[in-house]
C-alpha atoms as a PDB file:
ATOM      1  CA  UNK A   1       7.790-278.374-153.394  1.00  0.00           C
ATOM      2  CA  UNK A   2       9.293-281.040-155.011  1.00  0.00           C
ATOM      3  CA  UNK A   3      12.543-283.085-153.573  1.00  0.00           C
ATOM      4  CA  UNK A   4      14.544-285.193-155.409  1.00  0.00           C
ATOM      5  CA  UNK A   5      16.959-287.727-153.853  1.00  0.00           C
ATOM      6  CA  UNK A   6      20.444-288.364-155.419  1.00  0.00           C
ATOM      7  CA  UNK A   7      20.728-292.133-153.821  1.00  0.00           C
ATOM      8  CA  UNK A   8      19.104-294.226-152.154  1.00  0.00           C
ATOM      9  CA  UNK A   9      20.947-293.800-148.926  1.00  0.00           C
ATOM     10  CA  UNK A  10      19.827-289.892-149.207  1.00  0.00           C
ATOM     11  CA  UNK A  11      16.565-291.086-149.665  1.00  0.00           C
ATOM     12  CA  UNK A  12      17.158-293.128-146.647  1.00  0.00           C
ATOM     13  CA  UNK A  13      18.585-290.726-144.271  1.00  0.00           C
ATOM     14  CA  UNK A  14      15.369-288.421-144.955  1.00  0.00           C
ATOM     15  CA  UNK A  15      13.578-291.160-144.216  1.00  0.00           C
ATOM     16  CA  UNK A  16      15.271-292.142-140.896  1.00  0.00           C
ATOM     17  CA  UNK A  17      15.302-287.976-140.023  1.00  0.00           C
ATOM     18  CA  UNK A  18      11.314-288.127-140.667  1.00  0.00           C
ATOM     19  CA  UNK A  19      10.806-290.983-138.730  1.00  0.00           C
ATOM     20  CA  UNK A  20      12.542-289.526-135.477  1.00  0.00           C
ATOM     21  CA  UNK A  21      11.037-286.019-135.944  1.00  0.00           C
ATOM     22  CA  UNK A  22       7.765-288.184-135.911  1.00  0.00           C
ATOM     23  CA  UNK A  23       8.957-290.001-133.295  1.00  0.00           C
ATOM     24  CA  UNK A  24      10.067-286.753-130.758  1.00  0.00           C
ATOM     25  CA  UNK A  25       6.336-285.236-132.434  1.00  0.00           C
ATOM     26  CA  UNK A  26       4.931-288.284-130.996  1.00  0.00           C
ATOM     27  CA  UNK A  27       6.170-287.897-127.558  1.00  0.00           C
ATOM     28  CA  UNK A  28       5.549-284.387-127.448  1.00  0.00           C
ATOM     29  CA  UNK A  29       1.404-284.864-128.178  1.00  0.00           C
ATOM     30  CA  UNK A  30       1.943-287.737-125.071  1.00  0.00           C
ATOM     31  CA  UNK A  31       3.329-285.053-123.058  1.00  0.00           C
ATOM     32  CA  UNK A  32       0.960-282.587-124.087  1.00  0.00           C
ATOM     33  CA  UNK A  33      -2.074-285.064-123.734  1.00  0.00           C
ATOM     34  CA  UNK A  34      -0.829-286.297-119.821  1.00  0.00           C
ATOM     35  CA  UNK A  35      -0.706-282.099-118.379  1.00  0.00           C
ATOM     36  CA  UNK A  36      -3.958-281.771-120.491  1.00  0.00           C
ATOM     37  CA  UNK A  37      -5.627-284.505-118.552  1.00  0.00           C
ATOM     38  CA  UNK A  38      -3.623-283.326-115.136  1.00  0.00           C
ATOM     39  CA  UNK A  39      -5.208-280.185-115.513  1.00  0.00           C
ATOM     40  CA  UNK A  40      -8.605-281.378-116.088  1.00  0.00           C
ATOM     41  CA  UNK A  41      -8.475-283.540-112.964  1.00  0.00           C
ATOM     42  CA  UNK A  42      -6.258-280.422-111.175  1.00  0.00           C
ATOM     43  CA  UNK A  43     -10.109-278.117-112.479  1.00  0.00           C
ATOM     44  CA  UNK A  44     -12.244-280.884-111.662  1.00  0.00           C
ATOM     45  CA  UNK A  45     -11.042-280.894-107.769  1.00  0.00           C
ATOM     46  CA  UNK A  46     -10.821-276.848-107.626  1.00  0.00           C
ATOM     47  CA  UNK A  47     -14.062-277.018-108.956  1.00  0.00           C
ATOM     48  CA  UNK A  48     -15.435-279.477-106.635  1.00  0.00           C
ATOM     49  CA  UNK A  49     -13.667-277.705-103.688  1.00  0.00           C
ATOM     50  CA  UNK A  50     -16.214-274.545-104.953  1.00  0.00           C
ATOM     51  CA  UNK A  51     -19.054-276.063-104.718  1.00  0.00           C
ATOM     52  CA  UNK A  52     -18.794-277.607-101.180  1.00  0.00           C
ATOM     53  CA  UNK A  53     -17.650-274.060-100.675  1.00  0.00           C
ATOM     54  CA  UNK A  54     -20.757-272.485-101.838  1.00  0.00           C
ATOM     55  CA  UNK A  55     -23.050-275.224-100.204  1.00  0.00           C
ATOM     56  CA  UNK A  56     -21.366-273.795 -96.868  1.00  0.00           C
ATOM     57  CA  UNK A  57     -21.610-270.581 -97.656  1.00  0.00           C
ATOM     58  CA  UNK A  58     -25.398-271.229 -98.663  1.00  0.00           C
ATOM     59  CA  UNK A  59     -25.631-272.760 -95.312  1.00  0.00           C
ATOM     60  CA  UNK A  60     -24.658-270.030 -93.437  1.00  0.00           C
ATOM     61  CA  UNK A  61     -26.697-267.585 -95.106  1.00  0.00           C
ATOM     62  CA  UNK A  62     -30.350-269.680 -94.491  1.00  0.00           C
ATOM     63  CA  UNK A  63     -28.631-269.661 -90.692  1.00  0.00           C
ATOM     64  CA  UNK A  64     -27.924-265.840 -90.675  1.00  0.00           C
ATOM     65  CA  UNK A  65     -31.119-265.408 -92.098  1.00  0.00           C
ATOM     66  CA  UNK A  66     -33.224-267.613 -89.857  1.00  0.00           C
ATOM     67  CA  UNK A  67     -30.891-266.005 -86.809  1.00  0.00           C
ATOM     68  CA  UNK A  68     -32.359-261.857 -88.626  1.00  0.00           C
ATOM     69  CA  UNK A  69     -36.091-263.694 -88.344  1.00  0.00           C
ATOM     70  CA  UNK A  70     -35.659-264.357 -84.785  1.00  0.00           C
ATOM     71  CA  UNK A  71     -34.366-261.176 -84.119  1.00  0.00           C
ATOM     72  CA  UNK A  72     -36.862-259.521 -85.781  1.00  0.00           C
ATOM     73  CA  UNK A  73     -39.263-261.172 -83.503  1.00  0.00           C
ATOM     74  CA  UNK A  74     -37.688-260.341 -80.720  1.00  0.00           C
ATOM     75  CA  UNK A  75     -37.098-256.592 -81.747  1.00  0.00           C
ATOM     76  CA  UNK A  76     -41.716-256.754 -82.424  1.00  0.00           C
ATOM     77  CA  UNK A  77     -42.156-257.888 -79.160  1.00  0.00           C
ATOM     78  CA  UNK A  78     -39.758-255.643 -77.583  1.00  0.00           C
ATOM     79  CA  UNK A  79     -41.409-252.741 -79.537  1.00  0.00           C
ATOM     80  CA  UNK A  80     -44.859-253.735 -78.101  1.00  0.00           C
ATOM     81  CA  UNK A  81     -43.930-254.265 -74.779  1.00  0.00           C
ATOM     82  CA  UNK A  82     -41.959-250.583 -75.337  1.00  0.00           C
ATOM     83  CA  UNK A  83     -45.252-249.063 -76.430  1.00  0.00           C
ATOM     84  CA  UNK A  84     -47.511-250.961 -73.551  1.00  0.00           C
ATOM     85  CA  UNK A  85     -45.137-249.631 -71.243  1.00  0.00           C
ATOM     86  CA  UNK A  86     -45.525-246.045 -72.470  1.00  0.00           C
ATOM     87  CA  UNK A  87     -49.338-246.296 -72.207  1.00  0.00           C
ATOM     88  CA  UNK A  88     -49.375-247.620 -68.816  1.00  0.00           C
ATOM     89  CA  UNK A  89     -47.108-245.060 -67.934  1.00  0.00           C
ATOM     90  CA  UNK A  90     -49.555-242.484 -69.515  1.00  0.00           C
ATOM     91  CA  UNK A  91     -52.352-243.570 -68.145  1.00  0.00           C
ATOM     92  CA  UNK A  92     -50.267-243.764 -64.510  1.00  0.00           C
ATOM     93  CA  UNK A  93     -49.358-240.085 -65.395  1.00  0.00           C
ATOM     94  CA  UNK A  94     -53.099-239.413 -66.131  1.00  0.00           C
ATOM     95  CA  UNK A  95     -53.869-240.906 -62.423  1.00  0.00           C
ATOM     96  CA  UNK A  96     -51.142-239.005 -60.855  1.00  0.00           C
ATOM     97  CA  UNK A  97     -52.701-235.501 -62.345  1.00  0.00           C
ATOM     98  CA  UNK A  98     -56.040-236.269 -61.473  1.00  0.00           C
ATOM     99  CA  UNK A  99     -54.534-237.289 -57.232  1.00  0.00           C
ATOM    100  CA  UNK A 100     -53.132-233.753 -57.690  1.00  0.00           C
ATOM    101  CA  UNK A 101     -56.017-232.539 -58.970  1.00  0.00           C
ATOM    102  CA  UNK A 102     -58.177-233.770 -55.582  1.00  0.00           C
ATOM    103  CA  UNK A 103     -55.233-233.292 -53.424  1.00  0.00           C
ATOM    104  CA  UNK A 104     -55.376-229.468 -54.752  1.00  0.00           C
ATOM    105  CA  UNK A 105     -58.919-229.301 -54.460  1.00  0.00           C
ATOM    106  CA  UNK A 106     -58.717-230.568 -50.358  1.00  0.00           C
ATOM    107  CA  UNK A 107     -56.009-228.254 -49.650  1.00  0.00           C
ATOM    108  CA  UNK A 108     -57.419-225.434 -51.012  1.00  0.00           C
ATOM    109  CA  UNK A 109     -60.975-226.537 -49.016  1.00  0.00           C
ATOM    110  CA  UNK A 110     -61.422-224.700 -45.178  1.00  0.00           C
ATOM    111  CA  UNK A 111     -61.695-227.095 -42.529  1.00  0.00           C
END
C-alpha cells in the first residue's frame, strides 16, 4: 500500500497523527506491563500463601497420624488385656465347674 502526500504539511500531519498513536501505543504497553507485573507479585503471594498452607496441612497429617499410631497401641494392648481377661475368666469358670463338681460329689455322699 502505497501513500502519497500532496504537501508537505499532509505529510506532516501524518506524521504528527503517527507519532501520538505511537505515543497512546506507548502508554498502553506501560499499562499493560505495570498489571502484568501486579499480577505476578498478586500469584507470587497466593502462591506463597499455598505453600505455608500445605506445610500446615502436612503438619497436621504426621500429627493425626502419629495421634492413629498411639491409638493403635492402645487399641493392642486393650485387645490383650481383653483376651487375658477372657482366659482368666475361663479358667475361673473351669474352677467353678470342677467346686461343683466336688460339691456334687459330697452332697450326693451318705454321712
Amino acid at each position: 500500500m502505497s501513500t502519497t502526500f500532496g504537501s508537505f504539511e499532509e505529510f506532516w500531519a501524518a506524521m504528527g497523527r503517527l507519532y501520538d498513536q505511537t505515543l497512546k501505543h506507548e502508554a498502553l504497553i506501560a499499562e499493560n506491563a505495570a498489571k502484568h507485573e501486579a499480577l505476578i507479585a498478586a500469584n507470587a503471594a497466593q502462591i506463597a500463601a499455598n505453600a505455608a498452607q500445605i506445610a500446615g496441612n502436612a503438619a497436621q497429617i504426621s500429627q493425626v497420624g502419629e495421634q492413629m499410631q498411639a491409638t493403635d497401641a492402645r487399641l493392642d494392648r486393650i485387645a490383650s488385656m481383653v483376651a487375658t481377661v477372657a482366659g482368666t475368666v475361663a479358667k475361673q469358670s473351669e474352677q467353678i465347674e470342677s467346686h461343683e463338681r466336688r460339691l456334687e460329689r459330697l452332697e450326693g455322699r451318705p454321712d
